[in-house]
ModelCIF file with pLDDT and N, C-alpha, C, O atoms, coordinates in Angstrom:
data_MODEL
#
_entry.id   MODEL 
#
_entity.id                         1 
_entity.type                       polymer 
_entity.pdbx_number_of_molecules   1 
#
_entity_poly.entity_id                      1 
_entity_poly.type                           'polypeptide(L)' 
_entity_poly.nstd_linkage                   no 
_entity_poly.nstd_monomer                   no 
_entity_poly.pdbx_seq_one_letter_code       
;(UNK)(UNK)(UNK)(UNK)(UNK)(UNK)(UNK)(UNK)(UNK)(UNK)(UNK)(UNK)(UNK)(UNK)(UNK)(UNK)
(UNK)(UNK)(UNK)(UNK)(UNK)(UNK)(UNK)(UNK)(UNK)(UNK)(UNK)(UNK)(UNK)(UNK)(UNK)(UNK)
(UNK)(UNK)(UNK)(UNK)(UNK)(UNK)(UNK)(UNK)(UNK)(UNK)(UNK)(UNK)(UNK)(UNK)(UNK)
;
_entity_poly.pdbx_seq_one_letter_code_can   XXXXXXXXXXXXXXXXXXXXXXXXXXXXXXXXXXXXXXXXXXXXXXX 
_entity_poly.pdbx_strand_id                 A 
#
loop_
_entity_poly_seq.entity_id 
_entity_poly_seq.num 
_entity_poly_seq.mon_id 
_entity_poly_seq.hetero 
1 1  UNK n 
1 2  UNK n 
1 3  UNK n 
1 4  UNK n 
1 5  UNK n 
1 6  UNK n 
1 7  UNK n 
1 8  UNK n 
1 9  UNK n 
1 10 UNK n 
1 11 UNK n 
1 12 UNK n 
1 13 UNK n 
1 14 UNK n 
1 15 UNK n 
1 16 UNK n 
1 17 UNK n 
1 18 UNK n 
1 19 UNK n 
1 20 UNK n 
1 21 UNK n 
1 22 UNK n 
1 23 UNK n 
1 24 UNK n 
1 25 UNK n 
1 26 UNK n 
1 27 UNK n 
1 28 UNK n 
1 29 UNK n 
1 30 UNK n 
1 31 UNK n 
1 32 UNK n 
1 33 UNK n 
1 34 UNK n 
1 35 UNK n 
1 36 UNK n 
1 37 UNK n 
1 38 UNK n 
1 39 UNK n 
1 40 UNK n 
1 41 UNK n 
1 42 UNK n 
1 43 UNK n 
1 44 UNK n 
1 45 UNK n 
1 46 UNK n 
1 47 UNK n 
#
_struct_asym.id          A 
_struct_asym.entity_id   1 
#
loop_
_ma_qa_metric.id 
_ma_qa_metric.mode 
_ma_qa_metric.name 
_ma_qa_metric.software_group_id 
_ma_qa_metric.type 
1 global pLDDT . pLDDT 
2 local  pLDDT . pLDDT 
#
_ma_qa_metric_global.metric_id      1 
_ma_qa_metric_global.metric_value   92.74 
_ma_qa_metric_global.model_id       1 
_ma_qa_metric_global.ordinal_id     1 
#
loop_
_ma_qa_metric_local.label_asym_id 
_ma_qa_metric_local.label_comp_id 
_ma_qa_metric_local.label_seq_id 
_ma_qa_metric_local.metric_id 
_ma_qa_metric_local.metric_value 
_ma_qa_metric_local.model_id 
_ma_qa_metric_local.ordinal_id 
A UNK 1  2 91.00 1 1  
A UNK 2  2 88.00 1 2  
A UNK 3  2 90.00 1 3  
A UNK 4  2 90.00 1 4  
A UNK 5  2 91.00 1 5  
A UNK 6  2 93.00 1 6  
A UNK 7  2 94.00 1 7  
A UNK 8  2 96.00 1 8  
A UNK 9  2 96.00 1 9  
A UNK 10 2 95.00 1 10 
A UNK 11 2 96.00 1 11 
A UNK 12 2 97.00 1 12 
A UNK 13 2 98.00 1 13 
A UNK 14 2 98.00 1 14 
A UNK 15 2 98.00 1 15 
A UNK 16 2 98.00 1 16 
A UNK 17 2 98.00 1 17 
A UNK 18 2 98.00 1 18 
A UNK 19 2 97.00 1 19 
A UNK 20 2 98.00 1 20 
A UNK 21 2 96.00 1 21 
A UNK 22 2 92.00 1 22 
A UNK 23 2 84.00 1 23 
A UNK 24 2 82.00 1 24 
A UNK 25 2 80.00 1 25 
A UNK 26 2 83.00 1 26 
A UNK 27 2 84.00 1 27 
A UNK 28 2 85.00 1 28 
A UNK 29 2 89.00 1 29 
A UNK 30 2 87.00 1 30 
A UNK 31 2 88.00 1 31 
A UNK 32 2 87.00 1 32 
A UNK 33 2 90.00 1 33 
A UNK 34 2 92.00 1 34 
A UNK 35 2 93.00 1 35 
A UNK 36 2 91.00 1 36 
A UNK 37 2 93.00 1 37 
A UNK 38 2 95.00 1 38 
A UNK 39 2 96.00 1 39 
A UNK 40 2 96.00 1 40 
A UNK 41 2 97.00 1 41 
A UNK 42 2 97.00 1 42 
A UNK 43 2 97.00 1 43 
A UNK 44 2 96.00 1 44 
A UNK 45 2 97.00 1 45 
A UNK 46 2 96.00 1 46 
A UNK 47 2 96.00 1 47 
#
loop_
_atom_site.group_PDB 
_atom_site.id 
_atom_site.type_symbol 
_atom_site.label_atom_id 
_atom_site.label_alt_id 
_atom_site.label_comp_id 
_atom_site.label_asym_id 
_atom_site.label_entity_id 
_atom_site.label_seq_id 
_atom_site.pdbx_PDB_ins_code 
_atom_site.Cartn_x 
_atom_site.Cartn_y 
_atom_site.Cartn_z 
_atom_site.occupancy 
_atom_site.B_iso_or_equiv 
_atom_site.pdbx_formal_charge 
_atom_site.auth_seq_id 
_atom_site.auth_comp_id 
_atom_site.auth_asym_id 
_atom_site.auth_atom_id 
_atom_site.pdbx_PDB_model_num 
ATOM 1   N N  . UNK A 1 1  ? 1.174   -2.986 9.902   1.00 91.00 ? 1  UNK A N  1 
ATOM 2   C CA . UNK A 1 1  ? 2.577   -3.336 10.144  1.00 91.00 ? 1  UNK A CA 1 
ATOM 3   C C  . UNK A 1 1  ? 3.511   -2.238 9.645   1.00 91.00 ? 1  UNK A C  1 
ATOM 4   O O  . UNK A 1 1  ? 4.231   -1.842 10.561  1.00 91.00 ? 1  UNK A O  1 
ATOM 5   N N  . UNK A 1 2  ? 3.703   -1.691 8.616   1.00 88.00 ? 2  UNK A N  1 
ATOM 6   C CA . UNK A 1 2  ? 4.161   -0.807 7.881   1.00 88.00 ? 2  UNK A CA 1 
ATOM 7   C C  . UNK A 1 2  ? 5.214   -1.145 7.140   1.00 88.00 ? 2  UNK A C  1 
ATOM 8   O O  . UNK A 1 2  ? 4.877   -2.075 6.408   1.00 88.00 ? 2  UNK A O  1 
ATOM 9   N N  . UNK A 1 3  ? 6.446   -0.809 6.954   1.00 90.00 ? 3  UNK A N  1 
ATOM 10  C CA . UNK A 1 3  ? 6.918   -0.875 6.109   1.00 90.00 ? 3  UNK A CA 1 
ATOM 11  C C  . UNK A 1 3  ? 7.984   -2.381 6.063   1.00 90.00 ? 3  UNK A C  1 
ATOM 12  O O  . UNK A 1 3  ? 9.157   -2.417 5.691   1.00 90.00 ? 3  UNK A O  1 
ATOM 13  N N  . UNK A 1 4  ? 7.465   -3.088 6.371   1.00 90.00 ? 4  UNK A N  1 
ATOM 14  C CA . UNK A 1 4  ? 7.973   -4.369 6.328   1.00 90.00 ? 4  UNK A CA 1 
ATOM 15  C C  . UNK A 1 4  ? 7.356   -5.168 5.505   1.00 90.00 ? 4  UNK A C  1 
ATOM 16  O O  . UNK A 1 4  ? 7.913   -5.974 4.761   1.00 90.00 ? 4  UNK A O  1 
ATOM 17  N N  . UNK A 1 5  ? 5.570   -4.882 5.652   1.00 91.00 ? 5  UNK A N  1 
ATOM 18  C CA . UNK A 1 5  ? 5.046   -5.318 4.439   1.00 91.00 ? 5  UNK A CA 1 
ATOM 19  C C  . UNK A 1 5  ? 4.329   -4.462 3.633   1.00 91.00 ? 5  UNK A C  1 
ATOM 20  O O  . UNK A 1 5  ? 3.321   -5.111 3.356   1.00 91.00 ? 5  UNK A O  1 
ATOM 21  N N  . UNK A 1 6  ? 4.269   -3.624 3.211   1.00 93.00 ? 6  UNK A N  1 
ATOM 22  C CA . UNK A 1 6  ? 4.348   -2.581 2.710   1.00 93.00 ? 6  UNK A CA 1 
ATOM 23  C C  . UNK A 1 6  ? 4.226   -2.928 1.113   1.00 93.00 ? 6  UNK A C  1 
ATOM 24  O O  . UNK A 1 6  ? 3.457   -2.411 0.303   1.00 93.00 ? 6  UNK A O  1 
ATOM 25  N N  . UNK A 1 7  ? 4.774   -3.501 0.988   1.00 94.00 ? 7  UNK A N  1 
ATOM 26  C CA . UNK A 1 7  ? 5.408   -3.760 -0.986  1.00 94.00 ? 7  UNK A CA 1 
ATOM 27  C C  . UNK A 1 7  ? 4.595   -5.357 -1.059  1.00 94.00 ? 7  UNK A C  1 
ATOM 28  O O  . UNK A 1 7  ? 4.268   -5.872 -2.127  1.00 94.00 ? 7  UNK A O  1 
ATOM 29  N N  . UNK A 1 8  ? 4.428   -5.807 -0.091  1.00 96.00 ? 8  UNK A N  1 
ATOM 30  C CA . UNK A 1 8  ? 3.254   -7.145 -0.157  1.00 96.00 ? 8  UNK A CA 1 
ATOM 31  C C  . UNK A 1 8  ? 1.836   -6.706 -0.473  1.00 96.00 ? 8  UNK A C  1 
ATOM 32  O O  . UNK A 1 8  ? 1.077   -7.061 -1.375  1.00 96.00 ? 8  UNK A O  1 
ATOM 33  N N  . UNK A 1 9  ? 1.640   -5.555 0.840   1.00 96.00 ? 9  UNK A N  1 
ATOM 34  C CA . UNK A 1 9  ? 0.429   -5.115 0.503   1.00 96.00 ? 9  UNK A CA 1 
ATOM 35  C C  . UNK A 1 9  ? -0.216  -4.852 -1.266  1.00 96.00 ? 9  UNK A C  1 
ATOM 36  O O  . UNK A 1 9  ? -1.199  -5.183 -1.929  1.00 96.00 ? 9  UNK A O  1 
ATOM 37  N N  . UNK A 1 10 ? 0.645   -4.312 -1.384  1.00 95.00 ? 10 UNK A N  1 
ATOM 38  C CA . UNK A 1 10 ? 0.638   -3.672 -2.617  1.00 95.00 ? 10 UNK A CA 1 
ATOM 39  C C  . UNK A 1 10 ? 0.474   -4.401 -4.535  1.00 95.00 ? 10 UNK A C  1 
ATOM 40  O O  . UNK A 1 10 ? -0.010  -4.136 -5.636  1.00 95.00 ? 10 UNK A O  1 
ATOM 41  N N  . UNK A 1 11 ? 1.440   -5.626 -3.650  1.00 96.00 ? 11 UNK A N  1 
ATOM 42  C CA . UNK A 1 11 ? 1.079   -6.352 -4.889  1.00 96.00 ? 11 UNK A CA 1 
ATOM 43  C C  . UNK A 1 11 ? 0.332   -7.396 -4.445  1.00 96.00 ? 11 UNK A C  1 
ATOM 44  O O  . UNK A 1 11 ? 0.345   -8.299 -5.281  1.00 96.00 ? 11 UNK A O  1 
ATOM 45  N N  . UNK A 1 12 ? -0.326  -7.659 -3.465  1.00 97.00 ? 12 UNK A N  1 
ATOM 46  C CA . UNK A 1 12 ? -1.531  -8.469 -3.568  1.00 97.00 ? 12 UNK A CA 1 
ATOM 47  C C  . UNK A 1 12 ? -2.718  -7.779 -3.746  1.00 97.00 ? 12 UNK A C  1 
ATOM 48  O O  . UNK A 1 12 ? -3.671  -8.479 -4.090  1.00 97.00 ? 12 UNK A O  1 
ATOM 49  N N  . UNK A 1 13 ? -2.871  -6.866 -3.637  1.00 98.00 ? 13 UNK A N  1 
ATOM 50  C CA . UNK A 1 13 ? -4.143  -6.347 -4.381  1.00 98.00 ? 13 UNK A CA 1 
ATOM 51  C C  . UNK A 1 13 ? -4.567  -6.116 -5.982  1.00 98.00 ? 13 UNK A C  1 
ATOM 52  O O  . UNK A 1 13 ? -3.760  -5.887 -6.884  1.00 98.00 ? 13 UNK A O  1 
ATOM 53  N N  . UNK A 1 14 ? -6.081  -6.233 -6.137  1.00 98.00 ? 14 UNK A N  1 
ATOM 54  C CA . UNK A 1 14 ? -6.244  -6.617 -7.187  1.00 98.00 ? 14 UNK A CA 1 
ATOM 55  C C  . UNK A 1 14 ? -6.358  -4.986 -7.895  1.00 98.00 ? 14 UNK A C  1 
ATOM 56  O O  . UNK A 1 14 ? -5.848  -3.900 -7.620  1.00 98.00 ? 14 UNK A O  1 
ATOM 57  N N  . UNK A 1 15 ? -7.171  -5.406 -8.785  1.00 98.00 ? 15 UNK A N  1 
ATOM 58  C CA . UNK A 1 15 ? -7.451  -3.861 -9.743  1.00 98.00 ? 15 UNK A CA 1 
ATOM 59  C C  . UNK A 1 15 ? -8.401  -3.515 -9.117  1.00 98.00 ? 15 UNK A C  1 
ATOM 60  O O  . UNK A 1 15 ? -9.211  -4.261 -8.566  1.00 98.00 ? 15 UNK A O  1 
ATOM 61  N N  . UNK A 1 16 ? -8.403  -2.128 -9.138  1.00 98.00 ? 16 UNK A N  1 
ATOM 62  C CA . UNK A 1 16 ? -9.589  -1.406 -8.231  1.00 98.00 ? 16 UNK A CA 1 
ATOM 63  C C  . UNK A 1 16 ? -9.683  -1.438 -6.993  1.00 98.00 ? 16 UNK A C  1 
ATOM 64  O O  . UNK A 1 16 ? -10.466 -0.764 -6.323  1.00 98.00 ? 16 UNK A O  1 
ATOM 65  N N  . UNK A 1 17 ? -8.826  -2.292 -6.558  1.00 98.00 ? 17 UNK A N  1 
ATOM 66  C CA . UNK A 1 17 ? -9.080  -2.462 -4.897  1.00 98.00 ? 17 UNK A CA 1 
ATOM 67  C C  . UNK A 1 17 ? -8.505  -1.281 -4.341  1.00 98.00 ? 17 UNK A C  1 
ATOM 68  O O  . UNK A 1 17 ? -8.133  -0.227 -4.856  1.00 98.00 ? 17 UNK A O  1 
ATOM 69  N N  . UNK A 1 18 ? -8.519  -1.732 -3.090  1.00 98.00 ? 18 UNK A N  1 
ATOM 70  C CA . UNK A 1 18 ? -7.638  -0.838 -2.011  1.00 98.00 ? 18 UNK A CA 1 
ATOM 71  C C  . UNK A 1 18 ? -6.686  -1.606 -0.490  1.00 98.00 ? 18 UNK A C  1 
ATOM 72  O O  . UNK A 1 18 ? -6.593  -2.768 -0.094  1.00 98.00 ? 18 UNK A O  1 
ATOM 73  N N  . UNK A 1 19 ? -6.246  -0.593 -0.097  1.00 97.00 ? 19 UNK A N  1 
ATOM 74  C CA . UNK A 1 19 ? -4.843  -0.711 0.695   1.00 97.00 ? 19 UNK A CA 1 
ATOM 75  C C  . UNK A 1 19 ? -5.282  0.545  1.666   1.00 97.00 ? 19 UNK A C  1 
ATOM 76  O O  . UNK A 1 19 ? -5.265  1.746  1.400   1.00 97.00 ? 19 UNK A O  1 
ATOM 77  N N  . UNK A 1 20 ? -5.732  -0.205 3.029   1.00 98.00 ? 20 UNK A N  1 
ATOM 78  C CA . UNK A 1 20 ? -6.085  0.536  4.013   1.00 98.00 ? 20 UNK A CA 1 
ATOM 79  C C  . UNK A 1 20 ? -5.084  0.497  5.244   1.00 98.00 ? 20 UNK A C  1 
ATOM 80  O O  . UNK A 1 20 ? -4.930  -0.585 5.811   1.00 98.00 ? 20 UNK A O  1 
ATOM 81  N N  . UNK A 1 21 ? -4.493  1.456  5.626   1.00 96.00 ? 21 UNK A N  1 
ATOM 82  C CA . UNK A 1 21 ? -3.534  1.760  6.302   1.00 96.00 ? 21 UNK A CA 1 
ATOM 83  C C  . UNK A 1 21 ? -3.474  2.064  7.398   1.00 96.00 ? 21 UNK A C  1 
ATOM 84  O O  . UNK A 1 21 ? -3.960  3.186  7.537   1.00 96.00 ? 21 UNK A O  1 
ATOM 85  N N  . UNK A 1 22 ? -3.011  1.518  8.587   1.00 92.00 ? 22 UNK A N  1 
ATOM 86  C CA . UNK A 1 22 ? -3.141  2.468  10.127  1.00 92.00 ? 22 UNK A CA 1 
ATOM 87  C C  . UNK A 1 22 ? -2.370  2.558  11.450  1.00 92.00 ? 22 UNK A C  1 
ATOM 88  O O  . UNK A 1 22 ? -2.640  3.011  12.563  1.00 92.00 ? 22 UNK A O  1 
ATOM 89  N N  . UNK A 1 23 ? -1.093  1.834  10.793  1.00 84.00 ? 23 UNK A N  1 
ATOM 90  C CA . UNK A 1 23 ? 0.079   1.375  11.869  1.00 84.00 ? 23 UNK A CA 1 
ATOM 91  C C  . UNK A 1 23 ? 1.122   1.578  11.023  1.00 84.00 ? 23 UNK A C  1 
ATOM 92  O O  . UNK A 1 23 ? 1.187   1.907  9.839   1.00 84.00 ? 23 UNK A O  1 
ATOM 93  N N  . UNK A 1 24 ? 2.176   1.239  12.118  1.00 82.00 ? 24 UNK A N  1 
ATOM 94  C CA . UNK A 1 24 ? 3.487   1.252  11.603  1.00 82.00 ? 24 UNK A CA 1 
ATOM 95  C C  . UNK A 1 24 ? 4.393   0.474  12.444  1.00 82.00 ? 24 UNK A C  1 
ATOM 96  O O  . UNK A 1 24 ? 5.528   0.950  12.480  1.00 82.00 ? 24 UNK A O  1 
ATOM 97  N N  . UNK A 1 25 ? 4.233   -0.482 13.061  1.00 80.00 ? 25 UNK A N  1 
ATOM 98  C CA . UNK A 1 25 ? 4.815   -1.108 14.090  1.00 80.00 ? 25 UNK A CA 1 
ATOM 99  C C  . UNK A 1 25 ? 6.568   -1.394 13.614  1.00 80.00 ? 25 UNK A C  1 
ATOM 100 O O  . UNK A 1 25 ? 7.488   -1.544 14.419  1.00 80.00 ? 25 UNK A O  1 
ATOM 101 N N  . UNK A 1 26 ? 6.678   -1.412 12.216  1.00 83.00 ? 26 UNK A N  1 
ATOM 102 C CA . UNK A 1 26 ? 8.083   -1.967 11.986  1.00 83.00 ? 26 UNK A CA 1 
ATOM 103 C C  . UNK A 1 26 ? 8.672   -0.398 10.917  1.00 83.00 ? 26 UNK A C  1 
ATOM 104 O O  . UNK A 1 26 ? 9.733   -0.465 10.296  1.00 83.00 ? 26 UNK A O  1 
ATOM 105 N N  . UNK A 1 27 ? 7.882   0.753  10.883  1.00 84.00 ? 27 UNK A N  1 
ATOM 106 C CA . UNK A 1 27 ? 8.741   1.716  9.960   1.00 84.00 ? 27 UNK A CA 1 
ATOM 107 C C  . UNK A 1 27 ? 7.639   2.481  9.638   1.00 84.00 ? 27 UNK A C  1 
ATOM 108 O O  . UNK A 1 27 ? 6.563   1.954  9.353   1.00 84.00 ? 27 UNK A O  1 
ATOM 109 N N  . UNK A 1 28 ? 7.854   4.027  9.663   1.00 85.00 ? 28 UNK A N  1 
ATOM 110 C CA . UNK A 1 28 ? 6.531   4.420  8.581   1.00 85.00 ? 28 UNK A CA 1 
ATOM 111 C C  . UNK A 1 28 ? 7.211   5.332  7.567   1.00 85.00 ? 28 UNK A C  1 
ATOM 112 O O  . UNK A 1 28 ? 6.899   6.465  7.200   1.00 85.00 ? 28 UNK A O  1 
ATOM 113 N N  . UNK A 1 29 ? 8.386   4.412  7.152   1.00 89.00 ? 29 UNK A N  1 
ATOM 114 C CA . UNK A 1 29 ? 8.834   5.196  5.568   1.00 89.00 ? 29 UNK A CA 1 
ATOM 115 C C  . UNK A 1 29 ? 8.845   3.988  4.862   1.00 89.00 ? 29 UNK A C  1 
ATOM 116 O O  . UNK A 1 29 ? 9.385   2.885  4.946   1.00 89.00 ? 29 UNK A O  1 
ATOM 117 N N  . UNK A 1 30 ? 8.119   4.537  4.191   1.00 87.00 ? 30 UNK A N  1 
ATOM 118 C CA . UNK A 1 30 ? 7.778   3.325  3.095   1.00 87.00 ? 30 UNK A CA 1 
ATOM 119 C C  . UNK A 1 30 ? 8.300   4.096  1.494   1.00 87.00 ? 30 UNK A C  1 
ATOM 120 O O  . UNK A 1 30 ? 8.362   5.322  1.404   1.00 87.00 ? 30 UNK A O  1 
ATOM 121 N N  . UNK A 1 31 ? 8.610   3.264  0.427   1.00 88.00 ? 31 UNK A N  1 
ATOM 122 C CA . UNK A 1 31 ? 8.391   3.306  -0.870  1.00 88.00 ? 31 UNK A CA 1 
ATOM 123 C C  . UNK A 1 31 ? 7.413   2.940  -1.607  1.00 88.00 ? 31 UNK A C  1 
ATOM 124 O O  . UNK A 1 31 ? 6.818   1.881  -1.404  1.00 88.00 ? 31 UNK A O  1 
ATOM 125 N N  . UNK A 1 32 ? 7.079   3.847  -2.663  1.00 87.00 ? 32 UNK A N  1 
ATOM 126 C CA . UNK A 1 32 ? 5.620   3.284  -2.958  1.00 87.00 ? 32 UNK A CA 1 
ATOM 127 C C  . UNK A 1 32 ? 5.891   3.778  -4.760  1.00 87.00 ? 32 UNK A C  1 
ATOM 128 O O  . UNK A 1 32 ? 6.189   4.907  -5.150  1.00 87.00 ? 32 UNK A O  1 
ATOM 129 N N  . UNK A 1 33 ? 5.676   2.546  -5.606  1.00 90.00 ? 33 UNK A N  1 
ATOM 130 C CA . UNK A 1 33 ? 6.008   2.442  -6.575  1.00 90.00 ? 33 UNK A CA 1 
ATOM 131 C C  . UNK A 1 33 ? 4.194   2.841  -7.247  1.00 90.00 ? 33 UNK A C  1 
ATOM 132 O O  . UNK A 1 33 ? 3.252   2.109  -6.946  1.00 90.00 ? 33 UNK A O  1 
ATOM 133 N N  . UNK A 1 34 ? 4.046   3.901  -8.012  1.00 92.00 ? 34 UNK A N  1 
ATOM 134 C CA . UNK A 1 34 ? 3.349   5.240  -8.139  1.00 92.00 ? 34 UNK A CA 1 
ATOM 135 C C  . UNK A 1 34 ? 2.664   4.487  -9.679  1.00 92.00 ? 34 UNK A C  1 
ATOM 136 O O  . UNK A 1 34 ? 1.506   4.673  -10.054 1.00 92.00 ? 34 UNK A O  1 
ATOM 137 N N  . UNK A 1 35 ? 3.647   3.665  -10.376 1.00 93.00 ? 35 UNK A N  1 
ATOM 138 C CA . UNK A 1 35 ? 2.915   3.240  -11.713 1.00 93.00 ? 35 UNK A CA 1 
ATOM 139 C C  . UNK A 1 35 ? 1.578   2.116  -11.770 1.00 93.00 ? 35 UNK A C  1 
ATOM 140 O O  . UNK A 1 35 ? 0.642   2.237  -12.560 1.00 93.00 ? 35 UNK A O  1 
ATOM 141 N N  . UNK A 1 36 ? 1.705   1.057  -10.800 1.00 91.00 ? 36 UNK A N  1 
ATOM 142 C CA . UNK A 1 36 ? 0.985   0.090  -10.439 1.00 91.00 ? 36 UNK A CA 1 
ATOM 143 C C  . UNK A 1 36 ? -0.066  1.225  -9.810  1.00 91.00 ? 36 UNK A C  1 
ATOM 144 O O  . UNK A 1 36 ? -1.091  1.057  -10.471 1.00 91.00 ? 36 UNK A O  1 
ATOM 145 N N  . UNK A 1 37 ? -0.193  1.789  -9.306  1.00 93.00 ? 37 UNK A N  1 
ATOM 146 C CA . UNK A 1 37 ? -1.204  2.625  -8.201  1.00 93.00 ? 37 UNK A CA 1 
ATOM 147 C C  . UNK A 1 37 ? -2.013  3.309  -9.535  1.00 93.00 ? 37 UNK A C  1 
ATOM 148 O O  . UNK A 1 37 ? -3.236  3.430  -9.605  1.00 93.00 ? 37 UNK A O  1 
ATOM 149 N N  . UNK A 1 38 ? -1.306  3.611  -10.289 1.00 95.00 ? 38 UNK A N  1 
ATOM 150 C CA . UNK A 1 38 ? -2.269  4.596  -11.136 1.00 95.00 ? 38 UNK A CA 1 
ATOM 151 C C  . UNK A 1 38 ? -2.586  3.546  -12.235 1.00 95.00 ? 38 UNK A C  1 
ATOM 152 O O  . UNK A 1 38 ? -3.805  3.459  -12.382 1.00 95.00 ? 38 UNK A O  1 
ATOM 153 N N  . UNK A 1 39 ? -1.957  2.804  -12.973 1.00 96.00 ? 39 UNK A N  1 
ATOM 154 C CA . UNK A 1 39 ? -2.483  1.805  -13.654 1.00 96.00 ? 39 UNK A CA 1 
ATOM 155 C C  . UNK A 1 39 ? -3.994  0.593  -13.105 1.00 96.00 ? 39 UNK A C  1 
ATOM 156 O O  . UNK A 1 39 ? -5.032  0.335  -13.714 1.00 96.00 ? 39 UNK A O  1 
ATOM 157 N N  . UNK A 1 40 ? -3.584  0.188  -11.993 1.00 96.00 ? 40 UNK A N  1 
ATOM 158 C CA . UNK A 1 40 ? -4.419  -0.155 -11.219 1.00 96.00 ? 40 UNK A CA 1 
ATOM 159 C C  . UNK A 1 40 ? -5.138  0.058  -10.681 1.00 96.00 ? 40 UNK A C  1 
ATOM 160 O O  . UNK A 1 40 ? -5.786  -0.745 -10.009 1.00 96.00 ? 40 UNK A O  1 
ATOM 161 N N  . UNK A 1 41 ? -5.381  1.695  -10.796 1.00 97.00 ? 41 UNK A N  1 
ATOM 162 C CA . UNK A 1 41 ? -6.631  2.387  -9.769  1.00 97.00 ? 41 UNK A CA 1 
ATOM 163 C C  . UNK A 1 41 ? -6.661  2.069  -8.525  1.00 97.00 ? 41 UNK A C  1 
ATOM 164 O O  . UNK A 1 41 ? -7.675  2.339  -7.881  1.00 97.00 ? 41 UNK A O  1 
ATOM 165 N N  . UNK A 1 42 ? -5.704  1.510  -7.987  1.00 97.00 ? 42 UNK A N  1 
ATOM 166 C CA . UNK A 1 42 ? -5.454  1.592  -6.235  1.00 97.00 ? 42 UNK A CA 1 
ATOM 167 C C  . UNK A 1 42 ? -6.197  2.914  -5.502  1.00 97.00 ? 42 UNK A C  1 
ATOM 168 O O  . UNK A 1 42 ? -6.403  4.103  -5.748  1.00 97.00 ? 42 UNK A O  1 
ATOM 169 N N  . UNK A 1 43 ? -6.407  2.139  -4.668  1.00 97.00 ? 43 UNK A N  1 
ATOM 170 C CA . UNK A 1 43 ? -7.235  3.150  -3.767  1.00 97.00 ? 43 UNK A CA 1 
ATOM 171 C C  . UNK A 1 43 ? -6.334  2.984  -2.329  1.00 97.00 ? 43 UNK A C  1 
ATOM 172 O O  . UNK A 1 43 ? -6.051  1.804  -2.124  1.00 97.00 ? 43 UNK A O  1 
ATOM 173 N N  . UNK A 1 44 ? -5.871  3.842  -1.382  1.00 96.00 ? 44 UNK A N  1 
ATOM 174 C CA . UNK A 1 44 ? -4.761  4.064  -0.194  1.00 96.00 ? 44 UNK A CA 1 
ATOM 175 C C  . UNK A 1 44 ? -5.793  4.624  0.657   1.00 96.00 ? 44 UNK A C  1 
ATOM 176 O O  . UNK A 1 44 ? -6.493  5.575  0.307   1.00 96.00 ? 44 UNK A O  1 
ATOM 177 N N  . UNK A 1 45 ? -5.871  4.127  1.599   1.00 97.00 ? 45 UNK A N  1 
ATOM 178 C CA . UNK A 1 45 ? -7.210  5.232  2.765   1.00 97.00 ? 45 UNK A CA 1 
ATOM 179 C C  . UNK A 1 45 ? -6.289  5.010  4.257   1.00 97.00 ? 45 UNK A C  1 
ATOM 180 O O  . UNK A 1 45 ? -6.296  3.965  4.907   1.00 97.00 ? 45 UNK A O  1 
ATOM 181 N N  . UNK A 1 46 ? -5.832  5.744  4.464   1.00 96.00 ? 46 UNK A N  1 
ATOM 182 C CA . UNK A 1 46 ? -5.437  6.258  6.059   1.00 96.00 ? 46 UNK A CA 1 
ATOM 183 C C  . UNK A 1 46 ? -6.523  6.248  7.146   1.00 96.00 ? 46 UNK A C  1 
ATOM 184 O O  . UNK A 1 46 ? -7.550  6.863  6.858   1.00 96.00 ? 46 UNK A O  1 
ATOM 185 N N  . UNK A 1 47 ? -6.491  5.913  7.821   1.00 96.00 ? 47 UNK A N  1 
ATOM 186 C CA . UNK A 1 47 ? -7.065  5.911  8.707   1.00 96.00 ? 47 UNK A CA 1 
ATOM 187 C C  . UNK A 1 47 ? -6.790  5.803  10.315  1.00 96.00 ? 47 UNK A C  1 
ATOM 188 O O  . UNK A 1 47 ? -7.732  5.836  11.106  1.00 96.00 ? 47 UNK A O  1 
#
């Protein structure tokens, strides 16, 4: 979807998980809050 849910994605994932990415139907500028990602070991895979 992209950046509409974007910030959902993000906080429904757990620790260690990941957030796999491949559209953008509603925006592809997103904000992406960088502390949760590194605290959490988020994993982002484009595809």
């Amino acid at each position: 979807v992209g950046k509409a849910t974007w910030a959902h994605s993000f906080s429904s994932v757990k620790r260690g998980g990941t957030v796999v990415t491949m559209g953008m139907t509603t925006g592809r500028r997103v904000e992406v809050d960088l502390l949760p990602v590194i605290v959490n070991q988020l994993t982002v895979a484009g595809t």
